[in-house]
Protein backbone atom coordinates (compact mmCIF):
# COMPACT_ATOMS: atom_id res chain seq x y z
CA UNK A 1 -53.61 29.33 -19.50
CA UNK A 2 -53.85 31.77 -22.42
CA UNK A 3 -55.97 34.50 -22.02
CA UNK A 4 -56.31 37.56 -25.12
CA UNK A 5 -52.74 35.87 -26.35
CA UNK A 6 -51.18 36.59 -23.04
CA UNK A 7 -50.17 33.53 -20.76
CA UNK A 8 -50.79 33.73 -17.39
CA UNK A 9 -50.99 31.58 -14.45
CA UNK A 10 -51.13 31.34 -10.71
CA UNK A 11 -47.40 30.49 -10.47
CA UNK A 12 -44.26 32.17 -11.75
CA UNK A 13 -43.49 31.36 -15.67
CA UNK A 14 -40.06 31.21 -17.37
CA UNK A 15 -38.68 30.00 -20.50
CA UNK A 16 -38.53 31.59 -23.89
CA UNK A 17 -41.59 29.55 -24.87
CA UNK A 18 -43.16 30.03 -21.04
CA UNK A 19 -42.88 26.21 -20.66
CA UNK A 20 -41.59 26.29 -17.49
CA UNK A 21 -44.07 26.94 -14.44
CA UNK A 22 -42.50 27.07 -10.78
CA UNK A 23 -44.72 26.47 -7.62
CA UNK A 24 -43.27 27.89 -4.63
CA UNK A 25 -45.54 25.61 -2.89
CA UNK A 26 -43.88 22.49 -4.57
CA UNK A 27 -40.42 22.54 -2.38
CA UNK A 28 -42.27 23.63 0.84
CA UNK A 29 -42.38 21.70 3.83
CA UNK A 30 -45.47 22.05 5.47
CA UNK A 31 -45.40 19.29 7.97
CA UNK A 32 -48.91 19.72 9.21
CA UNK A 33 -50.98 22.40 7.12
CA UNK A 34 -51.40 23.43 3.41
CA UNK A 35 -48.92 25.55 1.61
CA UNK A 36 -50.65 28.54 -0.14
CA UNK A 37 -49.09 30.95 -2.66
CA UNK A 38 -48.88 34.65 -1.62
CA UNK A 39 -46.99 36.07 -4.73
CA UNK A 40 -44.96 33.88 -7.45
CA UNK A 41 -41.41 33.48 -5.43
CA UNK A 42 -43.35 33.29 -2.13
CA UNK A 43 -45.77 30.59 0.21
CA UNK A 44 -46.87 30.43 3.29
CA UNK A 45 -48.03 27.52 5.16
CA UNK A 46 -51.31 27.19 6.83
CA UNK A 47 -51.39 25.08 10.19
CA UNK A 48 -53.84 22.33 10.85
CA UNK A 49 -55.49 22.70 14.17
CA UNK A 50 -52.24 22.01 17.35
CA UNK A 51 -49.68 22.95 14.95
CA UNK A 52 -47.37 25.96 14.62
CA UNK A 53 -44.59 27.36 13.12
CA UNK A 54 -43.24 28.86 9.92
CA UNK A 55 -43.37 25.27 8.36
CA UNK A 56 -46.07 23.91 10.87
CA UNK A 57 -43.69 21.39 12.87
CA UNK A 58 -44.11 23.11 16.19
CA UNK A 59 -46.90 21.17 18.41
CA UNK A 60 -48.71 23.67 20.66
CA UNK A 61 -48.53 22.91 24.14
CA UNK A 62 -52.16 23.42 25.39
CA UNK A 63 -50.57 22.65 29.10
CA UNK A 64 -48.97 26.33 29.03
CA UNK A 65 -52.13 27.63 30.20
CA UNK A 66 -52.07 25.55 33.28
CA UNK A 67 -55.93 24.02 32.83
CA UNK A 68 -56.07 21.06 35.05
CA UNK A 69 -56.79 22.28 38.91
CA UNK A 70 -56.38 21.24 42.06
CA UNK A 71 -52.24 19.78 41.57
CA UNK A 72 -53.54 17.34 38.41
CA UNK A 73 -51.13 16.72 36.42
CA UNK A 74 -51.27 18.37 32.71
CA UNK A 75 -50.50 15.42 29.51
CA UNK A 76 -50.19 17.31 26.19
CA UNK A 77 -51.00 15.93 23.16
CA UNK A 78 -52.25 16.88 19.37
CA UNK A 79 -54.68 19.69 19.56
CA UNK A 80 -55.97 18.41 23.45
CA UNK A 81 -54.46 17.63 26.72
CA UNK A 82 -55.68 15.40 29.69
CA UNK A 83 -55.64 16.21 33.07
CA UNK A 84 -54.18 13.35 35.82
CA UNK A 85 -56.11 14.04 39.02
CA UNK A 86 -55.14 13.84 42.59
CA UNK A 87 -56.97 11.35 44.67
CA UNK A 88 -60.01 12.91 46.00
CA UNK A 89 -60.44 14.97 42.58
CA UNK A 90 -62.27 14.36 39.41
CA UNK A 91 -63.15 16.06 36.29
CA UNK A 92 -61.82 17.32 32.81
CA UNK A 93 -59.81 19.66 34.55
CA UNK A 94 -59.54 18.21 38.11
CA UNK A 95 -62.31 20.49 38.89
CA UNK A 96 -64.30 18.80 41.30
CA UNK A 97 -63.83 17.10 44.72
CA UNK A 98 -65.24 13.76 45.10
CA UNK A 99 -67.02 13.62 48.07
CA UNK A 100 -65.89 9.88 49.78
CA UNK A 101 -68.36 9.69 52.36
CA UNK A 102 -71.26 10.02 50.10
CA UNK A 103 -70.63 6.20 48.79
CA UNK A 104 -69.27 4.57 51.96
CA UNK A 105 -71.72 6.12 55.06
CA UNK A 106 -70.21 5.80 58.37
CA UNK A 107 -72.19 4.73 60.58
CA UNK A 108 -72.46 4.93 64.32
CA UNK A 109 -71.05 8.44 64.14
CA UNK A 110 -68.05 7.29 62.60
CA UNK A 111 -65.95 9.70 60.43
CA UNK A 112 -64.04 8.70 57.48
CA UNK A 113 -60.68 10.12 57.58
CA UNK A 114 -58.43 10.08 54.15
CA UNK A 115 -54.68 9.97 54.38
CA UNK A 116 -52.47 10.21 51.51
CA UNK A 117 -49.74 8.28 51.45
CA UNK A 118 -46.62 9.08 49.20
């Protein structure tokens, strides 16, 4: 771009005759984000949502935080993780006990008893 006989540009110019234009963004390796240009010689990359890392490549690992309760089991995956419940527990997180007897009444004062069996 020529501006008051000056040639600038976002990107670093070389050449006698300015012709040739280097993108520090074009040999970056952003896996999973968008490169942007800081100064001429230098990018940085800009992770999508999950991702981290100089070069976005690392996946976070939303099971760090330990969210599902109650022993579930923690599944990571892209940007969300799902929680494998215990019998007897339901929920996003494992959060709340099912309550058995509720949809099969005992009756004659009988008590339901749950065993689990490994």
């Amino acid at each position: 771009m020529k501006i008051d006989g000056i040639l600038k540009s976002k990107f670093f110019i070389l050449g006698n005759y300015c012709e040739i234009e280097l993108d520090p963004c074009m040999n970056s390796s952003c896996l999973h984000g968008k490169c942007e240009v800081l100064t001429p010689l230098i990018w940085s990359c800009q992770c999508e949502s999950g991702w981290n890392g100089i070069e976005c490549k690392e996946n976070i690992n939303e099971c760090l935080s330990n969210p599902c309760l109650n022993a579930g089991k923690c599944i990571d995956d892209i940007n969300k993780y799902h929680c494998e419940c215990l019998t007897g527990f339901i929920g996003e997180n494992c959060q709340t006990e099912m309550n058995l007897c509720s949809s099969i009444p005992c009756q004659n004062n009988g008590k339901l008893i749950i065993l689990n069996i490994s």
